[in-house]
PDB file of N, CA and C in Angstrom:
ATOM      1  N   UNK A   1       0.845  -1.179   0.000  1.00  0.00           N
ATOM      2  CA  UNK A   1       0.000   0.000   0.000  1.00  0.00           C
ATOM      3  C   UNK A   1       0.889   1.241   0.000  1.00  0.00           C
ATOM      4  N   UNK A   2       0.457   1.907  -1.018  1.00  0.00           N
ATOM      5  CA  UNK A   2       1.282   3.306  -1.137  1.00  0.00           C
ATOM      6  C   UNK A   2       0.487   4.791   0.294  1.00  0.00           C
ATOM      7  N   UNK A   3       1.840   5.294   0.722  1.00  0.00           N
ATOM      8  CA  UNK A   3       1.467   5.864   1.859  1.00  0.00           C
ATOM      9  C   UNK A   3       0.872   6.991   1.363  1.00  0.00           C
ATOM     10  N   UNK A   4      -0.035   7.641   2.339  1.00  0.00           N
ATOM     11  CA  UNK A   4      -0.600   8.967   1.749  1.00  0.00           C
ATOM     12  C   UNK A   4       0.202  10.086   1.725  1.00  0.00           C
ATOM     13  N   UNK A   5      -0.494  11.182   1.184  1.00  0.00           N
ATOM     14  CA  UNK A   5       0.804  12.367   1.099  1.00  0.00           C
ATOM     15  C   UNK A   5      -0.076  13.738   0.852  1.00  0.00           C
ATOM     16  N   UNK A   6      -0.126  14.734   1.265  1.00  0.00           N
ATOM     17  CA  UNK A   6      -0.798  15.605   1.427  1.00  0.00           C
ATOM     18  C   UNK A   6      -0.798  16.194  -0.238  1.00  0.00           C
ATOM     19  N   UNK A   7      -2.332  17.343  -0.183  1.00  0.00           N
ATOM     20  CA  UNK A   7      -2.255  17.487  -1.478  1.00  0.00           C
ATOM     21  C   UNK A   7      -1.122  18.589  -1.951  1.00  0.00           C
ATOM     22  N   UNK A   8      -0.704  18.028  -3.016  1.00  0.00           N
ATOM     23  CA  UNK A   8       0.448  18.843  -3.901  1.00  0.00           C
ATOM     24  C   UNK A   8       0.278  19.224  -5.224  1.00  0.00           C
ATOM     25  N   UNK A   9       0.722  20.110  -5.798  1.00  0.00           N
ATOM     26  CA  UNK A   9       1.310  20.160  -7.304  1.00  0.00           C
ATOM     27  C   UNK A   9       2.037  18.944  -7.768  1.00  0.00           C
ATOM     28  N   UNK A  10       1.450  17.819  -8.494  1.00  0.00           N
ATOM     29  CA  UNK A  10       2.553  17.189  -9.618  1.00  0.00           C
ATOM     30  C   UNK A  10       3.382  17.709 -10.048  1.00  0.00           C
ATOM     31  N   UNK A  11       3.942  16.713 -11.110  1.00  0.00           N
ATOM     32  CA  UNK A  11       4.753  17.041 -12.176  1.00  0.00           C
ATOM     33  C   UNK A  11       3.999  17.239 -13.688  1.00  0.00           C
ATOM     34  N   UNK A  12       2.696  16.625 -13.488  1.00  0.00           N
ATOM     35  CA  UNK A  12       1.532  17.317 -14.911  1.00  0.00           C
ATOM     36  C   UNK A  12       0.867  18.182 -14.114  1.00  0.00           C
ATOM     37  N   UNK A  13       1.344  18.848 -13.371  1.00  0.00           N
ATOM     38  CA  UNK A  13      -0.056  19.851 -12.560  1.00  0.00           C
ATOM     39  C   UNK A  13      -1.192  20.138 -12.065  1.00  0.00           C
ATOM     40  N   UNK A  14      -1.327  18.492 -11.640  1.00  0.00           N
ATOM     41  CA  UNK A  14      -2.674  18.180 -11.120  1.00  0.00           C
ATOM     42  C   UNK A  14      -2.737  18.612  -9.279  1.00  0.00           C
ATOM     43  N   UNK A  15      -3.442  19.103  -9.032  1.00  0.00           N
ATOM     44  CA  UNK A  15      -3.642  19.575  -7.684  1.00  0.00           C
ATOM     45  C   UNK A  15      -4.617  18.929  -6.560  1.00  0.00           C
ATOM     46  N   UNK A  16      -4.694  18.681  -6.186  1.00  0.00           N
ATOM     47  CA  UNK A  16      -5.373  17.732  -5.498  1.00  0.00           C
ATOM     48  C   UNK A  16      -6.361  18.034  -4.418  1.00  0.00           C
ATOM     49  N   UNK A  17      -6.934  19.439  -4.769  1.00  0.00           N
ATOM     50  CA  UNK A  17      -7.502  20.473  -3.553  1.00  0.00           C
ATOM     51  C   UNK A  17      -8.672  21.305  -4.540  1.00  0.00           C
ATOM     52  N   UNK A  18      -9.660  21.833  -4.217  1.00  0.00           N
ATOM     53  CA  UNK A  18     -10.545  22.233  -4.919  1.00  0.00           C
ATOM     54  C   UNK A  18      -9.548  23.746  -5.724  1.00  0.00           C
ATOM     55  N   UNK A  19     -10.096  23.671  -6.673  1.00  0.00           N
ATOM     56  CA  UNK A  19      -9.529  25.619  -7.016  1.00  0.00           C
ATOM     57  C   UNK A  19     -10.144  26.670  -6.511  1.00  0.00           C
ATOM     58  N   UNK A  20      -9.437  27.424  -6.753  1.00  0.00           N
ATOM     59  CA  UNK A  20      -9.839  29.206  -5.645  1.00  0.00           C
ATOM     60  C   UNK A  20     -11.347  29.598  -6.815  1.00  0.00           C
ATOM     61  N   UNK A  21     -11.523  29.001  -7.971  1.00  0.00           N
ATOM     62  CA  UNK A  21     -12.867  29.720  -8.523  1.00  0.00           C
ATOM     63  C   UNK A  21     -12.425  29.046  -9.581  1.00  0.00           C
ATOM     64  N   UNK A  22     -13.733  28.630 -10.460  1.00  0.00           N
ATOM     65  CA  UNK A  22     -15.014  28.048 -11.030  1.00  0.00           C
ATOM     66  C   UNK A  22     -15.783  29.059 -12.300  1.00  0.00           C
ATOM     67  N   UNK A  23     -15.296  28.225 -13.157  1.00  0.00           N
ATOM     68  CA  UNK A  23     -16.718  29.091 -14.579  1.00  0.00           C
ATOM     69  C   UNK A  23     -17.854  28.263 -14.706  1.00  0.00           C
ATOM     70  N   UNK A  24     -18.803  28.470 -14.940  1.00  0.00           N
ATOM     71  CA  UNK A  24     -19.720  28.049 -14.933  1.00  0.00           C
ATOM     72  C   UNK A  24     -20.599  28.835 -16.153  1.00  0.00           C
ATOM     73  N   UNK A  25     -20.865  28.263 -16.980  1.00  0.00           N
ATOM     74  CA  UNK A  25     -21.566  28.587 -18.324  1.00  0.00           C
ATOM     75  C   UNK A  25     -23.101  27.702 -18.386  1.00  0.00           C
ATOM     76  N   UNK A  26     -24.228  28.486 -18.702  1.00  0.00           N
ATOM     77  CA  UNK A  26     -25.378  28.472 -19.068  1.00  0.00           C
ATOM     78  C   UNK A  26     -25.394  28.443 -21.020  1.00  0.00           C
ATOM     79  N   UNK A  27     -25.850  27.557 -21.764  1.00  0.00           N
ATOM     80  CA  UNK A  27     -25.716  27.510 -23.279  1.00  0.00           C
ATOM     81  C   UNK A  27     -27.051  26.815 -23.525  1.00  0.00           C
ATOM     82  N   UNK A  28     -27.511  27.261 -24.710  1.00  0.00           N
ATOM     83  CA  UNK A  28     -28.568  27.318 -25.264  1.00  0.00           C
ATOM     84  C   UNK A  28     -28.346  25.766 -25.620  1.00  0.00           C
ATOM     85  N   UNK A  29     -29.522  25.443 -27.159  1.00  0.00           N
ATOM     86  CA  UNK A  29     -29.058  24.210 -27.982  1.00  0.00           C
ATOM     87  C   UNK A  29     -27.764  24.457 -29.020  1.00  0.00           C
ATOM     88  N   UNK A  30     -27.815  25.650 -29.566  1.00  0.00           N
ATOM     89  CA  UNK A  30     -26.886  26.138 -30.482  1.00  0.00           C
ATOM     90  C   UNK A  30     -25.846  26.467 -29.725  1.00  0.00           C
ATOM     91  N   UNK A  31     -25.516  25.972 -28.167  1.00  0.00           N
ATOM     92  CA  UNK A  31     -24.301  26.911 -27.749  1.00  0.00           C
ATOM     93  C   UNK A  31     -23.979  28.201 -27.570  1.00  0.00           C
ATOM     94  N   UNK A  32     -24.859  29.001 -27.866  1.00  0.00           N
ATOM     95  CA  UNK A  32     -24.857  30.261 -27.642  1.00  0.00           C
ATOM     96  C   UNK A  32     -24.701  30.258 -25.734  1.00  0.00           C
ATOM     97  N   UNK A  33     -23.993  31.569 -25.265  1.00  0.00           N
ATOM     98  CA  UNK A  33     -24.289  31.311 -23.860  1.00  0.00           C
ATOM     99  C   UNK A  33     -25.014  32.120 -23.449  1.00  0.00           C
ATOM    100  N   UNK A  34     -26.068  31.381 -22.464  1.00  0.00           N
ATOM    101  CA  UNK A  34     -27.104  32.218 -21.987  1.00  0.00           C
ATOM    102  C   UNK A  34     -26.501  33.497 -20.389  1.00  0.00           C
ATOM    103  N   UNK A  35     -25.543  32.473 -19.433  1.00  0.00           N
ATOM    104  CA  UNK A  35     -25.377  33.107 -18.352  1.00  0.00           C
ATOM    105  C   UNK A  35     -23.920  32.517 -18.034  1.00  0.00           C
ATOM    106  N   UNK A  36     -23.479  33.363 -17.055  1.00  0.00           N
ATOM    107  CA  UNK A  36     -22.566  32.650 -17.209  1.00  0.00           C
ATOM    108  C   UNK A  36     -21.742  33.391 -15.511  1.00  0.00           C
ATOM    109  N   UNK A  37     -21.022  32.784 -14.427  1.00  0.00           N
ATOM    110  CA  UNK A  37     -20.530  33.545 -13.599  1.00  0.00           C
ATOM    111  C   UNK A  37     -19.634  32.453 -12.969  1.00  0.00           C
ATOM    112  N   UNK A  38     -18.879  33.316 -12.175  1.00  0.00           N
ATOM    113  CA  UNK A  38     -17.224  32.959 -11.513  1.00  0.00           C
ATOM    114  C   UNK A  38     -17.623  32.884 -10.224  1.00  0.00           C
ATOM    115  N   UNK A  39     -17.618  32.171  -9.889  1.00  0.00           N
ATOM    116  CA  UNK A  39     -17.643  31.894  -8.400  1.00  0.00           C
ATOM    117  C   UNK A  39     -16.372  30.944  -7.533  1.00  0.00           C
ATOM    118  N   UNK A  40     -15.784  31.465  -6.082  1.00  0.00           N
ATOM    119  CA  UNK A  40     -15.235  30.460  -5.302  1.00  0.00           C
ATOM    120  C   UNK A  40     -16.068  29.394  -4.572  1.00  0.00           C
ATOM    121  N   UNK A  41     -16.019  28.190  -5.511  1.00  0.00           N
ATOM    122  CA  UNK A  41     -17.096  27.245  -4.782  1.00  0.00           C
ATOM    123  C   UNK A  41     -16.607  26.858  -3.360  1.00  0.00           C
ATOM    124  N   UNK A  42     -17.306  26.799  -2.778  1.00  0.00           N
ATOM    125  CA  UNK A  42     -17.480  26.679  -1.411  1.00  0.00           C
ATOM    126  C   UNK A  42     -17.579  25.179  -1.437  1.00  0.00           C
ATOM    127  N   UNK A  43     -16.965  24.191  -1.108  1.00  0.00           N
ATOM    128  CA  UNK A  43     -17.219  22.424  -1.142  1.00  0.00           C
ATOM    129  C   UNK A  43     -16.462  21.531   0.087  1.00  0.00           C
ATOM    130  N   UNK A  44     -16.434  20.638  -0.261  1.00  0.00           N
ATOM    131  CA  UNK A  44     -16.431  19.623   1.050  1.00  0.00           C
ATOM    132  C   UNK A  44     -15.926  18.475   0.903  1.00  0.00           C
ATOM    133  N   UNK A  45     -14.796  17.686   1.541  1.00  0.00           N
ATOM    134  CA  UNK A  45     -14.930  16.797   0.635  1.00  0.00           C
ATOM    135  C   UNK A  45     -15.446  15.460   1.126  1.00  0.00           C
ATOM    136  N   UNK A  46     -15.500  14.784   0.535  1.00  0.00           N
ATOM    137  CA  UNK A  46     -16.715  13.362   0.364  1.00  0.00           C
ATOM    138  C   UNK A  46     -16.544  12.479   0.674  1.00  0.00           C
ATOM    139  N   UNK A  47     -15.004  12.260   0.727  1.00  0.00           N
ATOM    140  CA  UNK A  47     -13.963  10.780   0.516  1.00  0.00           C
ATOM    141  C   UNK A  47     -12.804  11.177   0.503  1.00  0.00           C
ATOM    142  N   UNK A  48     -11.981   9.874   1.053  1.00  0.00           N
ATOM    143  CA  UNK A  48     -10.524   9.940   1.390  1.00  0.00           C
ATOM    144  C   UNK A  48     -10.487  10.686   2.877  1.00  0.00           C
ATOM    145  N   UNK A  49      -9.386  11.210   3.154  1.00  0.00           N
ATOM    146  CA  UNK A  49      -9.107  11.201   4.657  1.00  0.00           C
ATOM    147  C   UNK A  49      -8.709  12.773   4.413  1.00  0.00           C
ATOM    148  N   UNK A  50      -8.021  13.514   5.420  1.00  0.00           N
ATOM    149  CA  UNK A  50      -7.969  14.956   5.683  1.00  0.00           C
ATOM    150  C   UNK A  50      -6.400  14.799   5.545  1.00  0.00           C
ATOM    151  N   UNK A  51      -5.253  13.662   5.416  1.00  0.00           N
ATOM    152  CA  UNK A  51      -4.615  13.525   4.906  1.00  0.00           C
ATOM    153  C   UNK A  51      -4.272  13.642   3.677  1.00  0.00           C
ATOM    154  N   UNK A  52      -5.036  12.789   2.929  1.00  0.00           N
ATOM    155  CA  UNK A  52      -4.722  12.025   1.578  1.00  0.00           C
ATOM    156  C   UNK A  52      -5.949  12.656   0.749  1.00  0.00           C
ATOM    157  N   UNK A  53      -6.154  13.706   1.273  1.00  0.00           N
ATOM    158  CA  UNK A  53      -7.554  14.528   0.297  1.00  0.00           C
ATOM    159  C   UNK A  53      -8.287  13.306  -0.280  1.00  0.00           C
ATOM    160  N   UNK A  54      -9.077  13.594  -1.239  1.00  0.00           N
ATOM    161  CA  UNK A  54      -9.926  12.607  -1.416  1.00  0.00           C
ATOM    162  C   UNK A  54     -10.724  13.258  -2.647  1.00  0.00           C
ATOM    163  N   UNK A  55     -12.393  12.888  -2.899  1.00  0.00           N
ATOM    164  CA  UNK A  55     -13.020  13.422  -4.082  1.00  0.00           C
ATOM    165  C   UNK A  55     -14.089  14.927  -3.079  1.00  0.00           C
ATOM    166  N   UNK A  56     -13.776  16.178  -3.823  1.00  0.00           N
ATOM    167  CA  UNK A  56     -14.584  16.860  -3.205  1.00  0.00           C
ATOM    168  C   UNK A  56     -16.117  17.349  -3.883  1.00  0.00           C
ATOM    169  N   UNK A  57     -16.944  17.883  -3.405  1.00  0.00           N
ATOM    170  CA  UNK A  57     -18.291  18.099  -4.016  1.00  0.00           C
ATOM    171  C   UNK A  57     -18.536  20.058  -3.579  1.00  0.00           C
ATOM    172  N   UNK A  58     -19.010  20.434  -4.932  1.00  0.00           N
ATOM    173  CA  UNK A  58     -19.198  21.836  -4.589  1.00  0.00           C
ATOM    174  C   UNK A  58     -20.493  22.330  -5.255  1.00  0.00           C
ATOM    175  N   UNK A  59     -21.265  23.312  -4.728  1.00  0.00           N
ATOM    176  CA  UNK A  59     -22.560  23.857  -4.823  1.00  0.00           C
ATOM    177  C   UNK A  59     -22.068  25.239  -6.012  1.00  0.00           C
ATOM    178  N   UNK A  60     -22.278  25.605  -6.867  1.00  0.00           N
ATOM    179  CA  UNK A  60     -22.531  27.288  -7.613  1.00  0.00           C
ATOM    180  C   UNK A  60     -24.030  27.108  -8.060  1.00  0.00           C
ATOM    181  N   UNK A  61     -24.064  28.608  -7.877  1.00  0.00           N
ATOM    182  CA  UNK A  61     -25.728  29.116  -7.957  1.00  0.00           C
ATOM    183  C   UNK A  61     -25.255  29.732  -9.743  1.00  0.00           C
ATOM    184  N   UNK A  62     -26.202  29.371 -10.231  1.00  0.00           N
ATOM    185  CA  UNK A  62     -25.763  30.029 -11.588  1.00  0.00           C
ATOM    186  C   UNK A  62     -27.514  30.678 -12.048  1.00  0.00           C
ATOM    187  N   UNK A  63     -27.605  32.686 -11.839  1.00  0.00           N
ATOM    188  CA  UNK A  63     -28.651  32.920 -12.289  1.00  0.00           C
ATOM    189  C   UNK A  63     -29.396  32.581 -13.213  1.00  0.00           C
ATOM    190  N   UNK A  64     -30.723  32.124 -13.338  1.00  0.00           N
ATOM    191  CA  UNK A  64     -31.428  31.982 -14.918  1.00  0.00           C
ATOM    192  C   UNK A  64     -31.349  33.439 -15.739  1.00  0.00           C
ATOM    193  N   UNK A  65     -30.993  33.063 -16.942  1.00  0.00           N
ATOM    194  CA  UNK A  65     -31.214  34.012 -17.745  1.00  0.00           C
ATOM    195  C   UNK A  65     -32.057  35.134 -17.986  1.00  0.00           C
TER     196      UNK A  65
END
């Protein structure tokens, strides 16, 4: 069993911690975009340990058009 290790920057730049902010796009059928906003999701995470991070889950409110 490989030991855990807190979250880091790789060497492909994968991070292992939610990001500081989030796009979030509203699009029609044609792709056009209807709405669209930046938010710091606020999330939690789900799984794995407070060590070894794990999978996290996050809420954005995205206005209707």
């Amino acid at each position: 069993m490989t030991p855990c290790r807190p979250p880091v920057a790789t060497s492909c730049g994968v991070v292992r911690t939610l990001p500081a902010s989030v796009a979030v796009r509203v699009l029609d059928r044609d792709g056009t975009e209807l709405s669209r906003v930046e938010a710091g999701p606020d999330g939690v995470r789900v799984g794995g340990t407070e060590e070894c991070s794990g999978p996290h889950e996050a809420t954005v409110t995205v206005p209707a058009p």
